[in-house]
C-alpha atoms as a PDB file:
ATOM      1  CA  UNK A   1      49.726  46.381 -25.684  1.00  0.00           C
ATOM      2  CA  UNK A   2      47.804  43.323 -26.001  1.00  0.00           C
ATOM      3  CA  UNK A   3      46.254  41.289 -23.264  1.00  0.00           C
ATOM      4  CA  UNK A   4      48.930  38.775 -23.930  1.00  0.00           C
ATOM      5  CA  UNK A   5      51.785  41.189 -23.431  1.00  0.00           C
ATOM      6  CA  UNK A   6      49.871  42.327 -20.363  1.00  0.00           C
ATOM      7  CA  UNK A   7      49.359  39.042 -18.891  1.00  0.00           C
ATOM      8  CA  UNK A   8      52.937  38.089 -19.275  1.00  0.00           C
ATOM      9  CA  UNK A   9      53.772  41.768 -17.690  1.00  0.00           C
ATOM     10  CA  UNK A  10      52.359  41.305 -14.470  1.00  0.00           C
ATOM     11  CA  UNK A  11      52.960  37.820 -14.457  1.00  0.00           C
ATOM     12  CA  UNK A  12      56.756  38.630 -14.226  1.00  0.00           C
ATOM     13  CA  UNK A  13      55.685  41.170 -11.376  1.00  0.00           C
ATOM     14  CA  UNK A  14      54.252  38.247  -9.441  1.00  0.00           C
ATOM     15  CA  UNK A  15      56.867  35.603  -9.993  1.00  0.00           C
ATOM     16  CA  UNK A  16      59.685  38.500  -8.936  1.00  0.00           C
ATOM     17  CA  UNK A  17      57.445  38.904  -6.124  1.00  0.00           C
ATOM     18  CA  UNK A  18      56.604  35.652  -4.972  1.00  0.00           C
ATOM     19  CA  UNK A  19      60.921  35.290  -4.832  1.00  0.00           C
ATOM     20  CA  UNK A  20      60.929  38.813  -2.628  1.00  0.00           C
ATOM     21  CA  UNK A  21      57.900  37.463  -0.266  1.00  0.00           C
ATOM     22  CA  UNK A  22      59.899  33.725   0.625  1.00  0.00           C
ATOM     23  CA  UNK A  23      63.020  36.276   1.449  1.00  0.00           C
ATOM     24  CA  UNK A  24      61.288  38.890   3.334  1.00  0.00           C
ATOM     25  CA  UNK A  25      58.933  36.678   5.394  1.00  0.00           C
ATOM     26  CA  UNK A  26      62.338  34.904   7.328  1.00  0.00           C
ATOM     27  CA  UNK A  27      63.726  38.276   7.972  1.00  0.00           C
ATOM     28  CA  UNK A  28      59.923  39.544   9.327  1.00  0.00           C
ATOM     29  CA  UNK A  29      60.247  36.511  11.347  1.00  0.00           C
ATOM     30  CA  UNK A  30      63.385  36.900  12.799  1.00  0.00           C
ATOM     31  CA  UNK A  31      63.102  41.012  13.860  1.00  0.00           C
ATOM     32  CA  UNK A  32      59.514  40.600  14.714  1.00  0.00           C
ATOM     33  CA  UNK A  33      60.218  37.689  17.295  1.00  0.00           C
ATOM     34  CA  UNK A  34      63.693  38.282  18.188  1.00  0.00           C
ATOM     35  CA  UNK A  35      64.330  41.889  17.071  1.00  0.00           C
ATOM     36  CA  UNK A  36      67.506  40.694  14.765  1.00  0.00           C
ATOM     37  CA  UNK A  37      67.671  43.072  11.994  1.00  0.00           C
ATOM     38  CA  UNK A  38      69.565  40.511  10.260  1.00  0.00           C
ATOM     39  CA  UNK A  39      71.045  42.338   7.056  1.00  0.00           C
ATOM     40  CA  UNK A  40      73.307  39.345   6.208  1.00  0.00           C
ATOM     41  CA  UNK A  41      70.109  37.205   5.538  1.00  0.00           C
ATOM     42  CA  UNK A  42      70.606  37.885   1.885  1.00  0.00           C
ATOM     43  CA  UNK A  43      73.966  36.179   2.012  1.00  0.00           C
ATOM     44  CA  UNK A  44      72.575  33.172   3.218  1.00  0.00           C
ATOM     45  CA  UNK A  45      70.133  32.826   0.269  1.00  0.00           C
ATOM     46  CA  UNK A  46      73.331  32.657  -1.710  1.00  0.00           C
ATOM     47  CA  UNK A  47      74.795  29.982   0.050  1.00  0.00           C
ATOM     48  CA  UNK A  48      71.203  27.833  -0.781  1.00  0.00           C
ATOM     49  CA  UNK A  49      71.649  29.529  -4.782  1.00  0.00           C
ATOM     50  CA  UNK A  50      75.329  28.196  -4.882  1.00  0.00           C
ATOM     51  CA  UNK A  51      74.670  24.432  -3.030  1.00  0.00           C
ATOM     52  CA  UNK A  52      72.007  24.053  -5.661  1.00  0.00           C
ATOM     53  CA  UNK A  53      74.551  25.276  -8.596  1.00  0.00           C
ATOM     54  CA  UNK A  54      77.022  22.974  -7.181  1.00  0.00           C
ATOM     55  CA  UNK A  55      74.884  19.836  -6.539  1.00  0.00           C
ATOM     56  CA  UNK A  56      73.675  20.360 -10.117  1.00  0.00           C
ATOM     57  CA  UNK A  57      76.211  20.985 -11.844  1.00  0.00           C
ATOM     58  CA  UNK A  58      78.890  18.523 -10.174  1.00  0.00           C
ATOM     59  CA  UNK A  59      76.280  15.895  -9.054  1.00  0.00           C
ATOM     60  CA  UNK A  60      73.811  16.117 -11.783  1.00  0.00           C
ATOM     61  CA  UNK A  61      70.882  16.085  -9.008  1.00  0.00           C
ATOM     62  CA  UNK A  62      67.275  18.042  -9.882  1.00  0.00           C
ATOM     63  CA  UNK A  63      66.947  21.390  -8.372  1.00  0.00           C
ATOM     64  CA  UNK A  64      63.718  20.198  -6.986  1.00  0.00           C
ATOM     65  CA  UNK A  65      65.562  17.649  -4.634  1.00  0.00           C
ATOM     66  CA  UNK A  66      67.592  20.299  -3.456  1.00  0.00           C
ATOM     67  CA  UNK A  67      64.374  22.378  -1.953  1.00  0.00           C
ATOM     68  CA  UNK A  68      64.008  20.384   1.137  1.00  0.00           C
ATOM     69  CA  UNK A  69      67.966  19.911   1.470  1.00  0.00           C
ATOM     70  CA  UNK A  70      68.684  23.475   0.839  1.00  0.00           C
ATOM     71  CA  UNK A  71      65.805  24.545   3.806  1.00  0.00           C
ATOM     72  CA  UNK A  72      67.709  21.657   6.100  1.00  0.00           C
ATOM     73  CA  UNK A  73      71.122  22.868   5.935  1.00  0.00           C
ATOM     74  CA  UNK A  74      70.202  26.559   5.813  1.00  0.00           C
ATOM     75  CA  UNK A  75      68.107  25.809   9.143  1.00  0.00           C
ATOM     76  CA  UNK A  76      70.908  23.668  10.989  1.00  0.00           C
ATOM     77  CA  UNK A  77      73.334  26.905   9.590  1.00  0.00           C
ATOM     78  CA  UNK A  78      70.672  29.171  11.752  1.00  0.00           C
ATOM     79  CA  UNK A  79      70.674  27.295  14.540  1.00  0.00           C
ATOM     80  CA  UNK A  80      74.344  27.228  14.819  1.00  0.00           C
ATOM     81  CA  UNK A  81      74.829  30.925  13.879  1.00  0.00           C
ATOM     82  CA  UNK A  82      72.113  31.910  16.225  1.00  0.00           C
ATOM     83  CA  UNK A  83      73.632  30.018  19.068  1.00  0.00           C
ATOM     84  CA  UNK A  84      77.341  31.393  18.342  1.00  0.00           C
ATOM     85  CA  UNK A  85      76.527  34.963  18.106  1.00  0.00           C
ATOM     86  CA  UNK A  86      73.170  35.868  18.848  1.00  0.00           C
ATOM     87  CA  UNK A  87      72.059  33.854  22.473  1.00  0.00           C
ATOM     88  CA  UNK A  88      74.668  34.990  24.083  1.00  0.00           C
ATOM     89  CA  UNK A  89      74.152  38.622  22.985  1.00  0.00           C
ATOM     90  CA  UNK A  90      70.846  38.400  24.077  1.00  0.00           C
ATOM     91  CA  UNK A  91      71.863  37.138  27.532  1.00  0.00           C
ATOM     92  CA  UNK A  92      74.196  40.377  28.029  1.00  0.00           C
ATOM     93  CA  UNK A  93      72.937  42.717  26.544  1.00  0.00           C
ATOM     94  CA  UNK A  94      70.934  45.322  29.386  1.00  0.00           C
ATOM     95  CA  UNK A  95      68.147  46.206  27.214  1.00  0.00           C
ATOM     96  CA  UNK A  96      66.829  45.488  23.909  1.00  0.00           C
ATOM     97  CA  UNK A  97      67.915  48.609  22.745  1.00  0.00           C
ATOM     98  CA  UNK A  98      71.400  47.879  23.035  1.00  0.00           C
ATOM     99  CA  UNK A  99      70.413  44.493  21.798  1.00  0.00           C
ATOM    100  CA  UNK A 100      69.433  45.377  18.625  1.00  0.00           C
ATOM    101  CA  UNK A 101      72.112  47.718  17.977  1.00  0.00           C
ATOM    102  CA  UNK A 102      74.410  45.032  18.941  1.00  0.00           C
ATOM    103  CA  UNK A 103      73.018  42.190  16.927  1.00  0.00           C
ATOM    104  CA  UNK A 104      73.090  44.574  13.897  1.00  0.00           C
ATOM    105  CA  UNK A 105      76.732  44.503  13.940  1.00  0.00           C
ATOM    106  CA  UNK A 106      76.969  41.368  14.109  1.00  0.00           C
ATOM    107  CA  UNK A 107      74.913  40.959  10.816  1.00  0.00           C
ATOM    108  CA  UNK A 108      76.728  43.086   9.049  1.00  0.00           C
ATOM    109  CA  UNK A 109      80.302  41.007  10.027  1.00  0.00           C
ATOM    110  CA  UNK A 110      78.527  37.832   8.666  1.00  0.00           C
ATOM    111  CA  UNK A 111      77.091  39.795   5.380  1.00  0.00           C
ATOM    112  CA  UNK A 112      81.063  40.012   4.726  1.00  0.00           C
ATOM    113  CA  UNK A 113      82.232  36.728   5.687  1.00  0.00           C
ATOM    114  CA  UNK A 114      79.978  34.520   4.437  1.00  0.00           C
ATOM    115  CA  UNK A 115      80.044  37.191   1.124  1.00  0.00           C
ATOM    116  CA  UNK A 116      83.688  36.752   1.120  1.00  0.00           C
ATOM    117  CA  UNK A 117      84.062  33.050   1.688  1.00  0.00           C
ATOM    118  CA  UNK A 118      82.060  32.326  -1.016  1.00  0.00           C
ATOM    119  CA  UNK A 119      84.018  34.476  -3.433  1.00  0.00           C
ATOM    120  CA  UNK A 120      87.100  32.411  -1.643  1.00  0.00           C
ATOM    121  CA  UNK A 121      85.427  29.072  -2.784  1.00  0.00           C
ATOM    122  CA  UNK A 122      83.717  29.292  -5.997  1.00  0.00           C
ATOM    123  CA  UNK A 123      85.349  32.939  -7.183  1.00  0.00           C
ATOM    124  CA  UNK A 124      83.158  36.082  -8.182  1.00  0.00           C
ATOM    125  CA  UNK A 125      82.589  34.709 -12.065  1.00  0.00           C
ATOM    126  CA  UNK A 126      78.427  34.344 -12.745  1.00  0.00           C
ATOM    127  CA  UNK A 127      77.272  30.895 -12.149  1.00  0.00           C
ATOM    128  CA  UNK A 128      74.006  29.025 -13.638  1.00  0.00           C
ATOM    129  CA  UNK A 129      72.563  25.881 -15.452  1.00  0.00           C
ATOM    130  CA  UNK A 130      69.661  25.150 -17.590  1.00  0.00           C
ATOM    131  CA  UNK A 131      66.918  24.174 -15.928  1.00  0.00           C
ATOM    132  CA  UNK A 132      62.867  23.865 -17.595  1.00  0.00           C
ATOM    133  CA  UNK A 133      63.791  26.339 -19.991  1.00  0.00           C
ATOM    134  CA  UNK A 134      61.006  25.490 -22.613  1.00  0.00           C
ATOM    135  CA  UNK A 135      58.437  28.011 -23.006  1.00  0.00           C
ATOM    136  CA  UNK A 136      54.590  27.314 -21.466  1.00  0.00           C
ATOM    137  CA  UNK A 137      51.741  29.218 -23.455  1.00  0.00           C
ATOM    138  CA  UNK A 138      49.111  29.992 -20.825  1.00  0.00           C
ATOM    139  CA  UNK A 139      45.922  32.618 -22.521  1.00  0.00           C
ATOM    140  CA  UNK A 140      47.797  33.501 -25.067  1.00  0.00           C
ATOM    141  CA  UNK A 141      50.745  34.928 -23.174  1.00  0.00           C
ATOM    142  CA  UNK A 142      54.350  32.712 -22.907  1.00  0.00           C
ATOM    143  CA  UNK A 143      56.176  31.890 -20.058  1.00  0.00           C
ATOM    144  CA  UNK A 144      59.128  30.209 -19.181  1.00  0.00           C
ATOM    145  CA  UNK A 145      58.579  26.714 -17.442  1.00  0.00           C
ATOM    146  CA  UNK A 146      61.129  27.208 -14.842  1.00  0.00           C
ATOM    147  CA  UNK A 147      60.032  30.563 -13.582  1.00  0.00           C
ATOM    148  CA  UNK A 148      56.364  29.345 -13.342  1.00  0.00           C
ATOM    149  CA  UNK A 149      57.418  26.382 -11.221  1.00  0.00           C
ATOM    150  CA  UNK A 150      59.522  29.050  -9.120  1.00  0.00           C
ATOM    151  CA  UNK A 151      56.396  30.954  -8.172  1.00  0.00           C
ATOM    152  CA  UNK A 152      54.559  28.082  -7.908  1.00  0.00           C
ATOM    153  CA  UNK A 153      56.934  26.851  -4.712  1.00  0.00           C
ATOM    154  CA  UNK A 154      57.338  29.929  -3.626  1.00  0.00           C
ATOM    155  CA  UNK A 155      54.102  30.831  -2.818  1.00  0.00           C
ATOM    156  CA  UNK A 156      53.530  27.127  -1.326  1.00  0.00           C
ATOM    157  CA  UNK A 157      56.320  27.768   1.031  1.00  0.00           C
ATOM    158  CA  UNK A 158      55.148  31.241   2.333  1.00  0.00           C
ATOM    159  CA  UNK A 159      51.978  29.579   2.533  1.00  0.00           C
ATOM    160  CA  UNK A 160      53.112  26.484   4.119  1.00  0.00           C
ATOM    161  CA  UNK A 161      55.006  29.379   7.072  1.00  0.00           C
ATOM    162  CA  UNK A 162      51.725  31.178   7.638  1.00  0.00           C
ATOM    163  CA  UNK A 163      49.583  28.708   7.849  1.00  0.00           C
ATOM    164  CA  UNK A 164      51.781  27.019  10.504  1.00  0.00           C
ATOM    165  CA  UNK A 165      51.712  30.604  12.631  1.00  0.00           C
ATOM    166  CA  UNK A 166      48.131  30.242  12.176  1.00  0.00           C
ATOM    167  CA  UNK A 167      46.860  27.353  12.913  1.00  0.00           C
ATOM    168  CA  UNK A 168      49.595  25.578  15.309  1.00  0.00           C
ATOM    169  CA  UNK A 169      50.173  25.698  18.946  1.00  0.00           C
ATOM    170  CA  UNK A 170      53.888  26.349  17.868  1.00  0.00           C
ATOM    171  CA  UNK A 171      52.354  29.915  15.550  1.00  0.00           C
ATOM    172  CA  UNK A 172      50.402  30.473  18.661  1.00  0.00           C
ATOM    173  CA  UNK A 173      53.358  31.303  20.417  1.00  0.00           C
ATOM    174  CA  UNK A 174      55.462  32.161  18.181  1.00  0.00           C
ATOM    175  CA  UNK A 175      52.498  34.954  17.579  1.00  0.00           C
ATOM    176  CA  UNK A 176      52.037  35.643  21.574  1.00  0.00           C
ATOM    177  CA  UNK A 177      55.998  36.557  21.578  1.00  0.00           C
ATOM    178  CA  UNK A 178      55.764  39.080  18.580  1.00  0.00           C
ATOM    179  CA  UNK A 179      52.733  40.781  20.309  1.00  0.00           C
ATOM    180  CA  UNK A 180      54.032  40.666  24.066  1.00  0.00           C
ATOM    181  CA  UNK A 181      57.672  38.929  24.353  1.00  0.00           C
ATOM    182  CA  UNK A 182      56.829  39.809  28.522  1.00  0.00           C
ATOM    183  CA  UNK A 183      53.832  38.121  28.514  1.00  0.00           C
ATOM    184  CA  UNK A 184      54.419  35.416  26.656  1.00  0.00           C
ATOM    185  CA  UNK A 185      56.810  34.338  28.722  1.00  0.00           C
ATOM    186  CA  UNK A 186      54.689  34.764  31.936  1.00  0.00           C
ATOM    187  CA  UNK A 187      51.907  32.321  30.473  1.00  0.00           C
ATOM    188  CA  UNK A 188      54.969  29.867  30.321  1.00  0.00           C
ATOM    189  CA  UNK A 189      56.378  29.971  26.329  1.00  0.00           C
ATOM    190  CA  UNK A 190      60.100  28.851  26.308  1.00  0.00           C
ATOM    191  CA  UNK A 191      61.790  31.504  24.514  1.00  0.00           C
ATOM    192  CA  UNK A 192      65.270  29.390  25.098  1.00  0.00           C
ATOM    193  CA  UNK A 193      63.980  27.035  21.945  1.00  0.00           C
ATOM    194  CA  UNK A 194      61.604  28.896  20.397  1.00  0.00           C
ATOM    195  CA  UNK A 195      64.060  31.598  19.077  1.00  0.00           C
ATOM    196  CA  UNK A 196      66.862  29.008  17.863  1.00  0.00           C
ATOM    197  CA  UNK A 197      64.159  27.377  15.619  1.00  0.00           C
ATOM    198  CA  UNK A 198      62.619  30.353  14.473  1.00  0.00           C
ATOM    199  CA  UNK A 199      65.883  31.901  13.433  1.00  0.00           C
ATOM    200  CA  UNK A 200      66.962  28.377  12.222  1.00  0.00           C
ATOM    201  CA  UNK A 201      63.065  28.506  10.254  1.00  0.00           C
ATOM    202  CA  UNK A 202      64.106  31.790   8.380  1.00  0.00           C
ATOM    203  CA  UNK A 203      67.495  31.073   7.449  1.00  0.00           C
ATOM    204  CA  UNK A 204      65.995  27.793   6.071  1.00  0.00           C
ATOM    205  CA  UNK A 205      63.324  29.668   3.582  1.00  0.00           C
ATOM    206  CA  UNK A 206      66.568  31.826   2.575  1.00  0.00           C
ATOM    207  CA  UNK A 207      67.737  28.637   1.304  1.00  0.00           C
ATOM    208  CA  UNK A 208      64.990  27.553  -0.542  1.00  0.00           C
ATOM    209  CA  UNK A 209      64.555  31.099  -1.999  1.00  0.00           C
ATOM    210  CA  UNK A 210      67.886  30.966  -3.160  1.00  0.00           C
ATOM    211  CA  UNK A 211      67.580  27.602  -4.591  1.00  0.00           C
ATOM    212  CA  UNK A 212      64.626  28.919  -6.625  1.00  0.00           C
ATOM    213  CA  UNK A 213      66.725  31.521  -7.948  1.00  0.00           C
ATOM    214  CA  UNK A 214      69.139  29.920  -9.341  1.00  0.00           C
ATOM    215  CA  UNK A 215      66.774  27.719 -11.577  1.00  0.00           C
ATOM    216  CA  UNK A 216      66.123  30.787 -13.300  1.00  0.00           C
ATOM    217  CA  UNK A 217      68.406  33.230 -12.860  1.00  0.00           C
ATOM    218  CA  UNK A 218      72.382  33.684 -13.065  1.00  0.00           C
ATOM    219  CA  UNK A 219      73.992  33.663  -9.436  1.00  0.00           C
ATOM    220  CA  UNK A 220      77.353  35.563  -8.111  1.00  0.00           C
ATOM    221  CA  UNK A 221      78.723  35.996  -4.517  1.00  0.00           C
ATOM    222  CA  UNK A 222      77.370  39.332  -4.836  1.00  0.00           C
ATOM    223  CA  UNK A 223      73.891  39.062  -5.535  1.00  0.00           C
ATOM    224  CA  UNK A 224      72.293  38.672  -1.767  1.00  0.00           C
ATOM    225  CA  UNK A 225      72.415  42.162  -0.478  1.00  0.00           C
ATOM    226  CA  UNK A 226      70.088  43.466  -2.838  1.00  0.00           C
ATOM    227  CA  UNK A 227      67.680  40.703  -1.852  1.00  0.00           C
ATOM    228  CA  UNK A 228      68.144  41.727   1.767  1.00  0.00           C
ATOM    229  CA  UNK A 229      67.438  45.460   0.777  1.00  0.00           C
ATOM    230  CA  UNK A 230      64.546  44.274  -0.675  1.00  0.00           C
ATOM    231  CA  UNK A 231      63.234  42.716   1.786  1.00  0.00           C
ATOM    232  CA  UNK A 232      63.289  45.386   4.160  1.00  0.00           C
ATOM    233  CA  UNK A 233      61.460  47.655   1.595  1.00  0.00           C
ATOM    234  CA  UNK A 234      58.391  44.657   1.419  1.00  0.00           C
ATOM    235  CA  UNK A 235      58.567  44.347   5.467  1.00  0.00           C
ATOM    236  CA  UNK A 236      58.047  48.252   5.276  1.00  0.00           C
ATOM    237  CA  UNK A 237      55.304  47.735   2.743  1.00  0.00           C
ATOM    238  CA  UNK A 238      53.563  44.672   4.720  1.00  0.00           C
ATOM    239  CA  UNK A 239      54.465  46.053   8.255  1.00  0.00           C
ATOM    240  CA  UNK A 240      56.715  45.037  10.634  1.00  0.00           C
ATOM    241  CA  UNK A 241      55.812  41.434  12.088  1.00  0.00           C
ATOM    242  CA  UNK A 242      52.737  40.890   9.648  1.00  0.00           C
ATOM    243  CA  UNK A 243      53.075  37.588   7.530  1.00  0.00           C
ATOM    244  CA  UNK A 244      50.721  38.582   5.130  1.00  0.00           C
ATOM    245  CA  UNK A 245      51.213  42.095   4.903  1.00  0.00           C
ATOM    246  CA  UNK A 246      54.762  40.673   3.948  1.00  0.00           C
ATOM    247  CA  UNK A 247      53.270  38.692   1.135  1.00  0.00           C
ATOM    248  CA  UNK A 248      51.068  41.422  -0.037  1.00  0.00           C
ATOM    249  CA  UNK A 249      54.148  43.849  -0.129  1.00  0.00           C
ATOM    250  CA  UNK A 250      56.297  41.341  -1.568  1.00  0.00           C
ATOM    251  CA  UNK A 251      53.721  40.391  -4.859  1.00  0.00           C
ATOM    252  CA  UNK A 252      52.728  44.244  -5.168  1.00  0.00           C
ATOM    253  CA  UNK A 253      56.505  45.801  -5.116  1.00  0.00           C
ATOM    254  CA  UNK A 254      57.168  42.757  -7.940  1.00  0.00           C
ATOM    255  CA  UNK A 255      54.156  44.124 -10.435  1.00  0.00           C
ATOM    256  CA  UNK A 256      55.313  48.001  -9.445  1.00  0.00           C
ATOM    257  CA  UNK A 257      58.549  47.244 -10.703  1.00  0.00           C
ATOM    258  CA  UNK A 258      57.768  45.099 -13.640  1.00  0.00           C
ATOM    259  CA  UNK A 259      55.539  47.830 -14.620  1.00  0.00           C
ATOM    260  CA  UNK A 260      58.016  50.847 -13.903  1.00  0.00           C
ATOM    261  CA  UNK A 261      60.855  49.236 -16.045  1.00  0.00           C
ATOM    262  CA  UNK A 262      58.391  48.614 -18.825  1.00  0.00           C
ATOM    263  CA  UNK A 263      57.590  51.436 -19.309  1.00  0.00           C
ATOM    264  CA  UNK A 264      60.331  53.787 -18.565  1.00  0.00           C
ATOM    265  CA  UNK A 265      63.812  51.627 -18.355  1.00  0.00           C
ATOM    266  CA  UNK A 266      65.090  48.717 -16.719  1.00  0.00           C
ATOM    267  CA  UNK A 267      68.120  51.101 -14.895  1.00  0.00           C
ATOM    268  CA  UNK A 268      65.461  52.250 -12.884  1.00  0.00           C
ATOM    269  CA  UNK A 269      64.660  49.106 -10.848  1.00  0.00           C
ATOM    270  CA  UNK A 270      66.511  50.605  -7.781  1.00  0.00           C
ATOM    271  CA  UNK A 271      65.125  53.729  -8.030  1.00  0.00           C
ATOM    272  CA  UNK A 272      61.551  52.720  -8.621  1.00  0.00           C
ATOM    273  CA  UNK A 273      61.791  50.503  -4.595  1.00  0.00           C
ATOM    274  CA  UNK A 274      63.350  53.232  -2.804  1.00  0.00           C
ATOM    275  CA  UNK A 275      60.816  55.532  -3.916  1.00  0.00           C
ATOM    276  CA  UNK A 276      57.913  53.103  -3.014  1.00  0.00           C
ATOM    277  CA  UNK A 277      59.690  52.746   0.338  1.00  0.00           C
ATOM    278  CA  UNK A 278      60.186  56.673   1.045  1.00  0.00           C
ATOM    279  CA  UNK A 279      56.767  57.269   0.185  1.00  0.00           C
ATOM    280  CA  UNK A 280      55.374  54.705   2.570  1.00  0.00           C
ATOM    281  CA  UNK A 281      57.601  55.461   5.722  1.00  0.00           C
ATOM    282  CA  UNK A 282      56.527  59.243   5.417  1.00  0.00           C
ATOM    283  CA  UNK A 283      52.624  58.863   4.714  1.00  0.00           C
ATOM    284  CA  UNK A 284      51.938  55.032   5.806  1.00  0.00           C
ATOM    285  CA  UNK A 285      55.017  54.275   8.430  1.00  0.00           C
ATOM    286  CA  UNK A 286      53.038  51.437   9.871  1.00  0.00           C
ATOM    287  CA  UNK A 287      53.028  49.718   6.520  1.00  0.00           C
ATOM    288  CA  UNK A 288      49.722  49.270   3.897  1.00  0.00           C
ATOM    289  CA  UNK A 289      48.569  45.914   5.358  1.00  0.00           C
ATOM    290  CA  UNK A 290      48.159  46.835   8.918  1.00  0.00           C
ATOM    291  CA  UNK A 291      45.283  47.246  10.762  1.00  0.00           C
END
């Protein structure tokens, strides 16, 4: 192969990647603060893939205007959904044991219904539009234009969350509550607001992840549960509650599979993940990134 073909090899890898990290760092952020396991968070990045289709398509607007629309709607969406099903579950629930097993059903009934009303609305056909589809030669290697702007926000955004857990009173907290929800809350942190936003937060970069997508890539009702799989297999790689162990997982399972179906067969995507997930729950269950 030459350096070209290489370059535009792992290039794919990362851009795949840089998709997986935007998805798995709002579910990281929702189980590690909350403990909400929430497998339906795939679903939601459809409903941000098919508002940009729509807007697009019907209202001729840019997928780029729809970033910061898609993240607004999908948040106000998580702040309703989280105050519907999940605060009161939280308020009855004895333990968080029964908490978690509790709030997992409840994902899975909104994986179906917000699966099925889509398929209701827009039917189960394959959507998409052409969007920056003119190839970019970068070192000797081609790319398409739309994909490179897709990593490009995609790794602003999952820099844009961990910088604000980082370096802001509100990531302060937010990080005091993933390491000690007890004592967080005897140094004073409001856990009534702070989980509504932070749910609302990762339902929001669902959005914009799904937006992203669908500048690229076809779209169908069905296509978020693999995402959400996904995204538990780059949590598992990043650890549980680590931001950037979440990025690093999500960029390095992207190159591992760009590389497997390269050079064995594209059929084996699935296969290729669950392997790299077994193999790090038995010898590194805490994840690679953790110290």
């Amino acid at each position: 192969m030459s350096v070209g073909a290489w370059l535009e090899l792992i290039a794919s890898g990362l851009i795949t990647g840089g998709i997986y990290a935007l998805v798995a760092l709002g579910l990281n952020l929702q189980y590690g603060l909350m403990r909400i396991l929430n497998i339906a968070h795939g679903e939601f990045l459809m409903v941000g893939a098919y508002l940009t289709w729509v807007t697009q398509t019907s209202l001729g607007l840019s997928p780029l205007v729809m970033i910061p629309l898609s993240f607004a709607i999908l948040m106000v969406l998580g702040l309703v959904v989280h105050w519907l099903c999940f605060r009161r579950l939280a308020a009855t629930s004895p333990n968080l044991d029964v908490f978690e097993a509790r709030a997992l059903m409840i994902a899975f009934g909104l994986m179906f219904l917000v699966q099925n009303f889509v398929s209701w609305v827009w039917g189960g056909e394959l959507r998409g539009y052409d969007y920056l589809t003119e190839p970019v030669h970068i070192g000797g290697a081609q790319f398409a234009a739309n994909k490179l702007v897709v990593f490009a926000l995609a790794l602003l955004f999952a820099g844009a969350l961990m910088a604000l857990l980082r370096l802001t009173l509100l990531g302060k907290g937010v990080r005091a509550l993933m390491q000690s929800p007890t004592g967080a809350q005897l140094v004073g942190i409001n856990t009534q607001w702070l989980h509504p936003l932070m749910f609302g937060i990762g339902l929001g970069l669902s959005g914009v992840a799904g937006c992203l997508l669908s500048m690229a890539y076809t779209i169908s009702p069905s296509m978020g549960e693999p995402y959400t799989v996904t995204a538990l297999i780059v949590i598992t790689l990043g650890g549980f509650g680590s931001m950037e162990g979440a990025l690093a997982g999500a960029l390095l399972l992207g190159v591992i599979e760009a590389l497997g179906m390269h050079f064995s067969s594209p059929s084996l995507k699935a296969l290729l993940s669950y392997t790299v997930f077994i193999a790090v729950l038995l010898l590194r269950p805490r994840g690679l990134f953790t110290r």
